[in-house]
Protein backbone atom coordinates (compact mmCIF):
# COMPACT_ATOMS: atom_id res chain seq x y z
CA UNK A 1 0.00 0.00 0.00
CA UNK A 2 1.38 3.40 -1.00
CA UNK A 3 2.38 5.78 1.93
CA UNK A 4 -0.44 8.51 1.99
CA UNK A 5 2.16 11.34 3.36
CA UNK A 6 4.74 10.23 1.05
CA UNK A 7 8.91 10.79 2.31
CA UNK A 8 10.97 9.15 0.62
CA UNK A 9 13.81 10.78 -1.73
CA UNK A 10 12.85 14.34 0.02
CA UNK A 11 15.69 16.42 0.44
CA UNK A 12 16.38 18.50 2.77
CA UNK A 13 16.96 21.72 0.59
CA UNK A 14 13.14 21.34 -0.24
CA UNK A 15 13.18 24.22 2.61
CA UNK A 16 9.48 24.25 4.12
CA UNK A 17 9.59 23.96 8.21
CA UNK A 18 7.40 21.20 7.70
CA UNK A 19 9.67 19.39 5.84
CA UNK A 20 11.31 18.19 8.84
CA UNK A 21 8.66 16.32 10.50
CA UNK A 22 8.17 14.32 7.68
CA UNK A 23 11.58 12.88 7.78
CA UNK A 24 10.86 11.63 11.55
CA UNK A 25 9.42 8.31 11.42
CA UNK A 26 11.87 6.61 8.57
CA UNK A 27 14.96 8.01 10.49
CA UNK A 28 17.75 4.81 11.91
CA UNK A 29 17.62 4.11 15.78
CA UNK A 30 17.38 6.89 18.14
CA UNK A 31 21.06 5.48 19.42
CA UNK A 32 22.48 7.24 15.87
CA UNK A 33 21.62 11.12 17.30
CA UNK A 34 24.57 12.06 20.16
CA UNK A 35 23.44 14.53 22.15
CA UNK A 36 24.90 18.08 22.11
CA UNK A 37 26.20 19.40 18.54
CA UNK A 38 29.82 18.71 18.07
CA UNK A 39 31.99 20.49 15.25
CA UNK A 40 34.58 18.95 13.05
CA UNK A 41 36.47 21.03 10.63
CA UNK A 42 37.78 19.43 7.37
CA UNK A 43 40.84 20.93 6.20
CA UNK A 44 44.40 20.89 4.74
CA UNK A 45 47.21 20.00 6.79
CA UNK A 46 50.76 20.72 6.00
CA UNK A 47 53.74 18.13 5.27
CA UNK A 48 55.16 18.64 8.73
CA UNK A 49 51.89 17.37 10.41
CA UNK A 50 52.06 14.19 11.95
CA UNK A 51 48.57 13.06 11.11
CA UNK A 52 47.41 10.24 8.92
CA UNK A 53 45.10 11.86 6.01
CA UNK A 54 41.40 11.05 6.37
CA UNK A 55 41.21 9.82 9.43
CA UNK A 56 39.30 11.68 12.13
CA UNK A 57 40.84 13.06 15.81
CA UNK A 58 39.23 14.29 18.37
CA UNK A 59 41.41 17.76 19.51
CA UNK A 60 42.05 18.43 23.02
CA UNK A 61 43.94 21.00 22.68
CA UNK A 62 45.75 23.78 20.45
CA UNK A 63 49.12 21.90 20.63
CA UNK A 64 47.98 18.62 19.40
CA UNK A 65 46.73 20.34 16.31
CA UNK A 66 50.05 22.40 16.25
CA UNK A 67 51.92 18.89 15.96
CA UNK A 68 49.11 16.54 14.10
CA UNK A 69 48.10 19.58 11.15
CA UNK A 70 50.95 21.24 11.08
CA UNK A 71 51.48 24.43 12.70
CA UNK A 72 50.38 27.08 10.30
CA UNK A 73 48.30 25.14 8.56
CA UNK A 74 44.17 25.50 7.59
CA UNK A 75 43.41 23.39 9.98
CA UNK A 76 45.68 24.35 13.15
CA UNK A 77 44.27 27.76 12.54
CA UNK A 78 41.05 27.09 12.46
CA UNK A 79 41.20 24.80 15.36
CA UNK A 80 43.42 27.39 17.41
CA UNK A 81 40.91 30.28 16.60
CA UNK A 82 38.05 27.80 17.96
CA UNK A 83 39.79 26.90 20.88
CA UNK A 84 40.63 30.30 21.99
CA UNK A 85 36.83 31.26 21.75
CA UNK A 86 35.54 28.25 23.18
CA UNK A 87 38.10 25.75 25.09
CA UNK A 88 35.70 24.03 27.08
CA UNK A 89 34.54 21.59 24.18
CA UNK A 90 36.83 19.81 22.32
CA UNK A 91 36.25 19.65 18.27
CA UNK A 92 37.20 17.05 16.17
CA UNK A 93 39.57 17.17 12.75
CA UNK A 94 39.69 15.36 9.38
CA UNK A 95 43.12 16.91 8.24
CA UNK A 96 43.83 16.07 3.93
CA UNK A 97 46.54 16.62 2.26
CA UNK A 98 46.40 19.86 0.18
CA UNK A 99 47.00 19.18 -3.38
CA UNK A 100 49.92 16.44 -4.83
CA UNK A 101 51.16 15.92 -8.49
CA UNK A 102 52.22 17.75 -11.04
CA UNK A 103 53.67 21.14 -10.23
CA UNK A 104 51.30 22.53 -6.95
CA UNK A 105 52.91 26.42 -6.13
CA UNK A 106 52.36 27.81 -2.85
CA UNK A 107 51.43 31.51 -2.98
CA UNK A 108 53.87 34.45 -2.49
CA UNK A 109 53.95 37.57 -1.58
CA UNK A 110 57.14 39.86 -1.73
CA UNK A 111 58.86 42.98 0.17
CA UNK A 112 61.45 44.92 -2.01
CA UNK A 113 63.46 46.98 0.49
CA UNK A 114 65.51 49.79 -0.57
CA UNK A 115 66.43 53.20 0.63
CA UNK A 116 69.30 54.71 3.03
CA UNK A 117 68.62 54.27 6.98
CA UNK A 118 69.46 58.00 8.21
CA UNK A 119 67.27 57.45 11.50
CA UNK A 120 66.11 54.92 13.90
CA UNK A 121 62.47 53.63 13.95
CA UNK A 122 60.28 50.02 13.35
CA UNK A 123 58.94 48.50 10.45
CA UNK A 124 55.80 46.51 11.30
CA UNK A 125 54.62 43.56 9.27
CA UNK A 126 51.32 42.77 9.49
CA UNK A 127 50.93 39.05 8.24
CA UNK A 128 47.25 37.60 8.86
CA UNK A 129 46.18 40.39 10.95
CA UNK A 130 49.19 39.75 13.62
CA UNK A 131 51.47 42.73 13.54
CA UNK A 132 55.58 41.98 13.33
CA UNK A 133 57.70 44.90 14.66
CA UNK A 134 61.27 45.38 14.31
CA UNK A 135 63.11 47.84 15.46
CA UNK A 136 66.12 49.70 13.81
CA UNK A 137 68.59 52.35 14.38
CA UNK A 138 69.91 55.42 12.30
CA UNK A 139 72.50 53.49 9.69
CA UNK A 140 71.35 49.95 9.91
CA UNK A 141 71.22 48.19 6.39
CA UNK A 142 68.04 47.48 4.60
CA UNK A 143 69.59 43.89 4.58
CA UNK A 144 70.24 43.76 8.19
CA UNK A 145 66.74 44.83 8.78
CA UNK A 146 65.34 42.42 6.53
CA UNK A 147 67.18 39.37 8.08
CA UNK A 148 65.71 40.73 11.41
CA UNK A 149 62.27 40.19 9.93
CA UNK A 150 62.99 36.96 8.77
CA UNK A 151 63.64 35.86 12.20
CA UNK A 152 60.81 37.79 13.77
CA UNK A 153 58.04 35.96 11.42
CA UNK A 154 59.42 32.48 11.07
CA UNK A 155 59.47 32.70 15.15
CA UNK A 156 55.65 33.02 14.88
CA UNK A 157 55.49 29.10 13.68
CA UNK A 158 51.59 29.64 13.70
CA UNK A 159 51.31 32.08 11.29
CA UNK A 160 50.56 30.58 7.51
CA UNK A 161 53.30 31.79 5.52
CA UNK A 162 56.84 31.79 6.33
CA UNK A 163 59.86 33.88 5.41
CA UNK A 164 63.02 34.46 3.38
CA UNK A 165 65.05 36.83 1.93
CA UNK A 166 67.12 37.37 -1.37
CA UNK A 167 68.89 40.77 -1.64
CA UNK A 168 66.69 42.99 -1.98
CA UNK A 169 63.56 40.90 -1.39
CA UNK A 170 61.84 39.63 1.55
CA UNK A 171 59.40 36.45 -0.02
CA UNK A 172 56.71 35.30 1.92
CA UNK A 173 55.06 32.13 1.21
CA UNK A 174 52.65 29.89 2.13
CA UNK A 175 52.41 26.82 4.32
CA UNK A 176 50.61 24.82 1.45
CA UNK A 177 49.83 25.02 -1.62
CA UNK A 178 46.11 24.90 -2.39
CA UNK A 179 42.69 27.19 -2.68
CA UNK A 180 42.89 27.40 1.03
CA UNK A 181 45.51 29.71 1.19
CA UNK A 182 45.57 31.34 -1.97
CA UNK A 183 45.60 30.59 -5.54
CA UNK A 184 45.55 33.04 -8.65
CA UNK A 185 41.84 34.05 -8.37
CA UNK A 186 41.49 33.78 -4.26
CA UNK A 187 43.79 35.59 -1.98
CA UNK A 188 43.73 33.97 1.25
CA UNK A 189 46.40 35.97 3.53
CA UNK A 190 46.49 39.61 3.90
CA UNK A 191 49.78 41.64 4.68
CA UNK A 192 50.66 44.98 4.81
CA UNK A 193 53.85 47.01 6.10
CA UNK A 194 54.12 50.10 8.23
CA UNK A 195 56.97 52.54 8.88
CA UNK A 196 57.17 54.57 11.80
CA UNK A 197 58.04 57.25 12.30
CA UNK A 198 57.82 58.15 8.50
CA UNK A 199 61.34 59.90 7.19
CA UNK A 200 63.86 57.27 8.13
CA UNK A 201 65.15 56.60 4.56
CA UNK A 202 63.97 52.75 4.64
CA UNK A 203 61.60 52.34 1.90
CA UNK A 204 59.89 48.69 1.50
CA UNK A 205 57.01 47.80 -1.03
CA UNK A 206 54.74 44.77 -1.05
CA UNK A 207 53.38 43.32 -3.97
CA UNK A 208 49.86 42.72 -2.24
CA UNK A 209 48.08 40.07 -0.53
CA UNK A 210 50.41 36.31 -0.25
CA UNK A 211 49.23 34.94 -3.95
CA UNK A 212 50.25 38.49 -5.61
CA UNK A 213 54.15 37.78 -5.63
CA UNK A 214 53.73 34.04 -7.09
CA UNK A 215 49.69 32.73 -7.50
CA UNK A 216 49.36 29.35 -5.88
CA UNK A 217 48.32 26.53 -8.12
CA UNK A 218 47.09 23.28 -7.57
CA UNK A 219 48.83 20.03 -8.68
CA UNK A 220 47.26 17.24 -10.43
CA UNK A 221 45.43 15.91 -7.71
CA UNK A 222 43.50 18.91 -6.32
CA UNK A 223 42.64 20.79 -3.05
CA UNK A 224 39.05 19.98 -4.10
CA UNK A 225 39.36 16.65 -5.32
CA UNK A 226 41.17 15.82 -2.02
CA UNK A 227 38.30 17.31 0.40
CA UNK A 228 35.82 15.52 -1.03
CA UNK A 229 37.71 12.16 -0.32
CA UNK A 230 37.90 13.68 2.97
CA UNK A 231 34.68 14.22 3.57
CA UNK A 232 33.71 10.30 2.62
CA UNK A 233 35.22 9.30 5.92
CA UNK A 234 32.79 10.91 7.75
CA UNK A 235 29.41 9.37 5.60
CA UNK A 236 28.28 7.49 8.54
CA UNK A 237 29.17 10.05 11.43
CA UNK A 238 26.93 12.54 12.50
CA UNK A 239 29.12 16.11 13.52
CA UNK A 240 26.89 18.75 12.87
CA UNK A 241 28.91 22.05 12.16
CA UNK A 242 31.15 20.63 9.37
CA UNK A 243 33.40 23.69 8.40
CA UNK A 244 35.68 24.07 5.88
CA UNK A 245 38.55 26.64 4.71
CA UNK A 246 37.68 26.52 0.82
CA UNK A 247 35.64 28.78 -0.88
CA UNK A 248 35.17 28.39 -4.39
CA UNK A 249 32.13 26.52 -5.80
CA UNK A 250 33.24 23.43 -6.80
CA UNK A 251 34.74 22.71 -3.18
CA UNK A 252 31.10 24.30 -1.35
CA UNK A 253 29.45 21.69 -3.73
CA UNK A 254 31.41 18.68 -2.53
CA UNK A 255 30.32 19.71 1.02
CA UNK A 256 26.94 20.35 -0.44
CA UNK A 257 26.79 17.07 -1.72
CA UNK A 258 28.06 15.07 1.33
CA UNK A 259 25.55 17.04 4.07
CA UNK A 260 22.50 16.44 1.85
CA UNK A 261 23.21 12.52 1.40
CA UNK A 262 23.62 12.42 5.03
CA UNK A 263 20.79 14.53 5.99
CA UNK A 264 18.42 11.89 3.85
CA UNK A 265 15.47 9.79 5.63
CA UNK A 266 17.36 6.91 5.36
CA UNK A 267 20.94 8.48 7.03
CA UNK A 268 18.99 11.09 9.61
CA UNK A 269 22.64 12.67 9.94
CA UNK A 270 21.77 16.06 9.91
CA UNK A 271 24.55 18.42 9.42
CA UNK A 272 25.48 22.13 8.30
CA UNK A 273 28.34 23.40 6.69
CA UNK A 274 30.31 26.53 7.70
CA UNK A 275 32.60 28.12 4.97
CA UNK A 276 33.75 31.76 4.68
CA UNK A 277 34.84 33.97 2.02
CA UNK A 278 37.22 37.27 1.66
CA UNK A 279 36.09 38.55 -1.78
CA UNK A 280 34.57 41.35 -2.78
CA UNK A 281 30.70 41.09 -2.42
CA UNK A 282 29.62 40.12 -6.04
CA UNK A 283 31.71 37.35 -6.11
CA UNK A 284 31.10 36.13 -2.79
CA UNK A 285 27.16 36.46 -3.66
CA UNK A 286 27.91 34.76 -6.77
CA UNK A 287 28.78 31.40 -5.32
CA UNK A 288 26.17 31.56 -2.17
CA UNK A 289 23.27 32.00 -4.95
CA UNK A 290 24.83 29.26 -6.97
CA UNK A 291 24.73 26.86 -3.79
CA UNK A 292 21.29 28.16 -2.61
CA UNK A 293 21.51 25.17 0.22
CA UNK A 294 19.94 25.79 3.97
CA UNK A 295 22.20 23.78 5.11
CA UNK A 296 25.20 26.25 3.84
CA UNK A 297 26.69 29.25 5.50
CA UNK A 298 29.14 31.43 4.45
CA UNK A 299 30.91 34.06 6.83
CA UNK A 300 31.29 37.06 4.48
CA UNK A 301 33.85 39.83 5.13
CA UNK A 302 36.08 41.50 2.41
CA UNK A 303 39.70 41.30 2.58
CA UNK A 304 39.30 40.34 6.10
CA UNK A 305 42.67 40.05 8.09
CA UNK A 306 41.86 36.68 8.86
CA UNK A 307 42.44 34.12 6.82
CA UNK A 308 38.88 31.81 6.03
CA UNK A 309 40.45 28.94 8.55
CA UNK A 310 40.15 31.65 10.83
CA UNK A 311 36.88 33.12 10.11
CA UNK A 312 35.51 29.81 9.92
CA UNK A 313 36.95 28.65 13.28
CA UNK A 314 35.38 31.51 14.80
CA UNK A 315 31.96 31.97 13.59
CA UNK A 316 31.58 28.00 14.54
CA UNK A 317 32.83 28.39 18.15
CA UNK A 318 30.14 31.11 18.12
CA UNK A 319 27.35 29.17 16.40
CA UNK A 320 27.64 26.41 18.61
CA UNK A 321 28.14 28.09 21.85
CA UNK A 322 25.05 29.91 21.19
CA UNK A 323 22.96 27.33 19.68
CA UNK A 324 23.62 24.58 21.83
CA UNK A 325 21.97 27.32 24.82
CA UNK A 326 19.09 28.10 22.44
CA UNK A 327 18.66 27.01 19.00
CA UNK A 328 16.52 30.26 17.90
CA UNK A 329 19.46 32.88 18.50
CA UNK A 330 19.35 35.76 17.51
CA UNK A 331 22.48 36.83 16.04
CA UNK A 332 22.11 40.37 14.69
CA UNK A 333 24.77 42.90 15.76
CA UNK A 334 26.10 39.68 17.42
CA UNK A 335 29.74 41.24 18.84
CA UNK A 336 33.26 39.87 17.49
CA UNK A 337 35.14 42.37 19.52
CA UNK A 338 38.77 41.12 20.17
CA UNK A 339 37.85 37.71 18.27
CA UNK A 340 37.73 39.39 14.40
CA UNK A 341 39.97 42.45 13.61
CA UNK A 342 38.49 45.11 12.18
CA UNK A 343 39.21 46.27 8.42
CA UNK A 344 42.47 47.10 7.88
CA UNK A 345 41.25 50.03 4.70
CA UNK A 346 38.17 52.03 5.15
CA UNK A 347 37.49 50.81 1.41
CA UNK A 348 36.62 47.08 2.59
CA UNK A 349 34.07 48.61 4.98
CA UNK A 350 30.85 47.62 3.07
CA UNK A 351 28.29 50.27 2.53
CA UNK A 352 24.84 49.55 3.55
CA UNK A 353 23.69 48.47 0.37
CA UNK A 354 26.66 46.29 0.12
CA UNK A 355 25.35 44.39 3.36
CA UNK A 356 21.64 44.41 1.98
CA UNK A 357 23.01 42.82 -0.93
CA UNK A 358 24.91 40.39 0.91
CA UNK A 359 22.63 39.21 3.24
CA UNK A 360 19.61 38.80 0.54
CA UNK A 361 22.13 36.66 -1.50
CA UNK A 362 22.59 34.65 1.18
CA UNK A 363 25.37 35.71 2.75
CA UNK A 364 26.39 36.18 6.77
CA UNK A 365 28.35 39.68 6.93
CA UNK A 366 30.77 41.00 9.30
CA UNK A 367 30.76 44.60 9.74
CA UNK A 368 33.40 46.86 10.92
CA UNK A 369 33.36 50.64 12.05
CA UNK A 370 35.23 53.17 14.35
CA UNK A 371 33.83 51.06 17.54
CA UNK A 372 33.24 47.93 17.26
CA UNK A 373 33.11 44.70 14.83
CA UNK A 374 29.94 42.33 14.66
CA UNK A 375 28.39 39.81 12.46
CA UNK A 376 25.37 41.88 10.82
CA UNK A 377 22.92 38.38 10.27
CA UNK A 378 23.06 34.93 10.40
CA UNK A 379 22.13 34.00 6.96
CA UNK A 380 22.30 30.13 5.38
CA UNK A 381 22.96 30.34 0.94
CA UNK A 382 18.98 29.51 0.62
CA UNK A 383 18.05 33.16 -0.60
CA UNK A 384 16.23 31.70 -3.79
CA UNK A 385 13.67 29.49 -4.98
CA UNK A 386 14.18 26.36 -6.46
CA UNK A 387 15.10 27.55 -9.46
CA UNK A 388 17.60 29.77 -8.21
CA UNK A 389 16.32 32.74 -10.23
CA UNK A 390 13.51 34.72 -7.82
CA UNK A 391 13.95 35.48 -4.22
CA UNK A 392 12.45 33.27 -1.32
CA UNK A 393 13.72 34.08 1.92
CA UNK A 394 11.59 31.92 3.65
CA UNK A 395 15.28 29.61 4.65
CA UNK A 396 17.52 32.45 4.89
CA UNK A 397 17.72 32.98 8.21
CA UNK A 398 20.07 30.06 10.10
CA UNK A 399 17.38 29.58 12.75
CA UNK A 400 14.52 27.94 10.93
CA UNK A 401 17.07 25.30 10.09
CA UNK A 402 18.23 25.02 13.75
CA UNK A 403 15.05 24.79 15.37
CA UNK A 404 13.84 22.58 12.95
CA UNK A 405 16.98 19.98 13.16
CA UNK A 406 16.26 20.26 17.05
CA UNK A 407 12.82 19.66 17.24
CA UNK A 408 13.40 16.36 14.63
CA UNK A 409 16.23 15.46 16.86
CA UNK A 410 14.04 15.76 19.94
CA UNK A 411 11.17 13.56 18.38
CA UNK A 412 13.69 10.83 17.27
CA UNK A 413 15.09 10.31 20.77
CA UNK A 414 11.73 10.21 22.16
CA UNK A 415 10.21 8.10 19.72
CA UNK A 416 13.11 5.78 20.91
CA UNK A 417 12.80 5.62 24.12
CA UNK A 418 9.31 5.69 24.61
CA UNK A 419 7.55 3.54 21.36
CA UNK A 420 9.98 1.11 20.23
CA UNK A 421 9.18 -2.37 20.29
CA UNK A 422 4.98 -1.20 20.65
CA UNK A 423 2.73 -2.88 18.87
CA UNK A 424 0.37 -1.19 15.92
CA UNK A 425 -3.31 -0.88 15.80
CA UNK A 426 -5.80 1.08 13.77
CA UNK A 427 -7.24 3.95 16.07
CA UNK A 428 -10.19 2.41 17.67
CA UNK A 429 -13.90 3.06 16.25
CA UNK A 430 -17.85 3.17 17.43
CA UNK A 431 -20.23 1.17 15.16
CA UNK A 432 -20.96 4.24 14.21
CA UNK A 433 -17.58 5.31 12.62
CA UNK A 434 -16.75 7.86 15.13
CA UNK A 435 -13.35 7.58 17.28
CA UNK A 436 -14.10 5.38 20.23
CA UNK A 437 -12.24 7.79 22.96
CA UNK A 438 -12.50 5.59 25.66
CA UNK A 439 -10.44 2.56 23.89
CA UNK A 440 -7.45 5.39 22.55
CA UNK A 441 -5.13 4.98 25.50
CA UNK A 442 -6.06 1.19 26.08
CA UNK A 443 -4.24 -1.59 24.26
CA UNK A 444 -1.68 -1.23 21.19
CA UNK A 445 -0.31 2.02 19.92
CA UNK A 446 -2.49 3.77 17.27
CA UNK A 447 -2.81 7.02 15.53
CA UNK A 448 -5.07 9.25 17.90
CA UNK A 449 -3.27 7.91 20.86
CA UNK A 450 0.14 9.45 19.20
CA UNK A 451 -0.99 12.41 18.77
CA UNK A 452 -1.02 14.09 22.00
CA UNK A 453 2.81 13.07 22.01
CA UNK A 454 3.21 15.57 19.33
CA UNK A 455 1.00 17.69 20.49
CA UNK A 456 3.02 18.38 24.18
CA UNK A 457 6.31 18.43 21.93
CA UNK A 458 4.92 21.54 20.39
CA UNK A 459 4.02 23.16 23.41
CA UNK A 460 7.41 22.07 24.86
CA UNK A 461 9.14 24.52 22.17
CA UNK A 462 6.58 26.36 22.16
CA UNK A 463 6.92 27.84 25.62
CA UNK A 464 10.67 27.38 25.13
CA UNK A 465 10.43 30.55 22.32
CA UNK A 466 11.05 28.11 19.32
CA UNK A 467 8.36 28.13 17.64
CA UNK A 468 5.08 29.94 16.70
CA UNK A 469 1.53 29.52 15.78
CA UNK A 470 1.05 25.95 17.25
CA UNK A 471 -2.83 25.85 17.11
CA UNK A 472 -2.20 26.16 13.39
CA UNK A 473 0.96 23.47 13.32
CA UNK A 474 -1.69 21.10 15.84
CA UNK A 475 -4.75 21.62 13.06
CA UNK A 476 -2.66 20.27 10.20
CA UNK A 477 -1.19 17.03 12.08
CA UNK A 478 -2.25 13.98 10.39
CA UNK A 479 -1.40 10.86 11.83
CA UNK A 480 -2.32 7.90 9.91
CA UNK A 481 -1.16 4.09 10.13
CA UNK A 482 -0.40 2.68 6.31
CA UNK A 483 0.39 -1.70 7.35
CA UNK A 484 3.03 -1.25 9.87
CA UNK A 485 4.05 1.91 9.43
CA UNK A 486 2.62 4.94 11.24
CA UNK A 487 2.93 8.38 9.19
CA UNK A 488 3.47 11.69 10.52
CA UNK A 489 2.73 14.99 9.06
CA UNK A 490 2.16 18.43 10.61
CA UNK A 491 3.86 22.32 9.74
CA UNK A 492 6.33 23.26 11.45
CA UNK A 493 6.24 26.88 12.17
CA UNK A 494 9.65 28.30 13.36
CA UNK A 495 9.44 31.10 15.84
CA UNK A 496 10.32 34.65 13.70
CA UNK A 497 13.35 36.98 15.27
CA UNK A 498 13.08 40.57 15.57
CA UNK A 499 15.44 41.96 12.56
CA UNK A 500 13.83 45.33 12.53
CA UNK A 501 12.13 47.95 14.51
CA UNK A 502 10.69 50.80 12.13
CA UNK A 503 9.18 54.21 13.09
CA UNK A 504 7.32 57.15 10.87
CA UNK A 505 7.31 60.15 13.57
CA UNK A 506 5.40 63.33 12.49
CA UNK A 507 6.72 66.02 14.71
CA UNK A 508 3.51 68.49 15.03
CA UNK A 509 4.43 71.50 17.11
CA UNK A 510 2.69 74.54 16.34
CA UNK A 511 5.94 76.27 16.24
């Protein structure tokens, strides 16, 4: 007999709140859903890491992923950021190798230093946001000054590049080579240079961001190619903040690929994937429409001083810190003071219509001003229909997904503990057709009798602030048995969050 509220093959970017409760009753045991939502980041390691590629560690600490990544490397920074936001819960790692074959080039960026030292001051490089001073005085040589800087950065073994010098040039390059830290379309690592106090005589200029001296390239086997074998290892693990320190399409889609095979009826592994991205806005938007996934979220902030590891080691110590307390956060204005640096040039500050753009492309901005730096919305890549071609915000905002994962995840435990092993019944009727009430509760499970467990979930999260409009979401639960198999359908109806307050004030003094 067919199913009557039909499941199967339902993905989970078919984005209605509803959506969700369908999947319950064809999900595994209620042993396959951990409690608490535990991060793993999947990301590049570097040859000095003592890790075995694909393979999954849990991380205690920062120094474990200094020696097992690589210090330096995508994933030690992500994992370092994390841990200095939230140490109290370890995450776990899936470290890959970053590309191999052919002829893979790790980005550059250079320092020519020239000029005659007729007075004593510092030149600061600023590598990844952390700023390198060294000192000189009145008569030093550009070269001595430049060795000094060599020293000074390669001392900093978690920074991503590393130095060396060539009469006249200083060459910084990268840890790996790879899309995560820069290749000839996506600069990864920012640095800049400061003099102070200006009129020394040294003069030293930067070719740009680390990919502007030399652009990185992959090698035969890709950065890509090699996350996506990465993420296979995890297929049958449930970790639900999966980030990742690529950014172009074709890596987003592997992770696309992998969350919405595991978020299937059949798998219940429900997941999201956390990615951020330094370009300028059009291009970021570009790939979030092109993913258009709820189960996607990309950090946005141009140029940033962090590199994406970074970014997305701390937006997912913040996610699931603040989730895990309440899965309906509100993360507008949410503040990144002393966790995200602030924009180094007043021209990557986006202009309001820059962040209006961002965030209705599906985007999660960071802004920066004169006081403070914050993350302007919580947005997953599901800004469009299912064509991809008109808007439909309905998904956009992090939280329906969130609640909606939650309340499945709730159902599925309970389910477990409390039906398994019952036996089925049709719901219980009067000669005259009409439900026999007084049978319901007595004897083998049957539809009307599992309803009022739905019905006190709903109020549970209801009272909890998680969702809205329950009398509606109780009116359109159907509960029906089809053989052995007892369906459940309802809408879900996500509590909203207060994005905006508006006023129209007529002042109306007689003057």
């Amino acid at each position: 007999m067919p199913a009557q509220i039909p499941i199967t093959g339902v993905p989970l970017d078919w984005r209605v709140p509803g959506a969700y409760a369908e999947i319950l009753f064809n999900q595994g045991q209620a042993a396959a859903f951990a409690p608490g939502r535990e991060i793993v980041f999947v990301m590049p390691m570097s040859s000095a890491g003592a890790w075995t590629a694909n393979t999954k560690y849990r991380v205690a600490d920062e120094s474990v992923a200094r020696a097992g990544a690589g210090a330096g490397s995508p994933l030690h920074r992500a994992i370092r950021k994390y841990l200095s936001i939230n140490p109290f819960k370890a995450p776990y790692a899936v470290p890959y190798a970053a590309t191999s074959g052919g002829s893979p080039v790790t980005a550059t960026a250079t320092a020519t230093f020239s000029g005659t030292v007729t007075g004593a001051g510092t030149l600061t490089l600023i590598v990844a946001g952390e700023a390198i001073p060294v000192g000189y005085a009145s008569g030093a040589t550009f070269d001595a000054i430049a060795a000094l800087a060599v020293l000074a950065v390669n001392a900093k073994t978690h920074l991503p590049v590393t130095a060396t010098y060539a009469t006249p040039v200083l060459t910084l390059t990268a840890k790996i080579a790879g899309a995560s830290q820069g290749t000839a379309s996506i600069f990864a690592i920012n640095v800049h240079r400061e003099i102070a106090p200006l009129g020394t005589g040294l003069v030293v200029t930067l070719s740009g961001q680390v990919g502007s001296g030399a652009a990185g390239a992959d090698g035969t086997t890709t950065e890509p190619a090699n996350l996506a074998t990465a993420l296979a290892t995890l297929s049958a693990t449930r970790l639900y903040y999966m980030g990742t320190s690529l950014t172009d399409a074709t890596s987003l889609g592997h992770l696309q690929t992998h969350i919405t095979s595991k978020s299937l009826p059949q798998s219940g592994l429900r997941s999201v994937g956390l990615a951020a991205n330094r370009q300028a806005e059009s291009a970021a938007a570009t790939i979030a429409v092109a993913k258009n996934y709820e189960r996607l979220a990309i950090t946005w902030m141009e140029n940033s001083e962090h590199d994406p590891a970074e970014l997305v080691g701390a937006m997912a110590a913040i996610y699931q810190m603040q989730e895990e307390v309440h899965t309906a956060t509100n993360f507008d204005f949410f503040p990144l003071n002393n966790i995200i640096l602030p924009a180094y040039a007043d021209a990557d500050i986006p202009t309001p219509t820059e962040l209006n753009d961002a965030v209705n492309d599906g985007l999660s901005p960071i802004m920066t001003n004169g006081v403070s730096t914050y993350l302007v919305y919580a947005a997953t890549t599901r800004s469009k229909d299912a064509t991809g071609a008109l808007d439909d915000p309905r998904s956009l905002e992090r939280h329906r997904v969130s609640v909606a994962d939650e309340w499945t995840d709730t159902e599925m435990v309970n389910v477990g503990l409390n039906y398994r092993g019952k036996r089925l019944a049709d719901t219980p009727l009067l000669p005259s057709g009409k439900v026999d009430w007084n049978r319901v509760g007595k004897g083998p499970l049957n539809p009307e009798a599992f309803k009022p467990h739905i019905v006190r979930s709903l109020e549970d999260f209801a009272a909890a602030e998680k969702l809205q409009n329950i009398e509606a979401s109780k009116a359109s639960l159907r509960v029906i048995k089809t053989g052995s198999r007892l369906e459940v359908g309802l809408d879900l109806n996500v509590i909203d969050l207060a994005h905006q307050f508006t006023y129209r004030i007529a002042e109306v003094s007689a003057g």
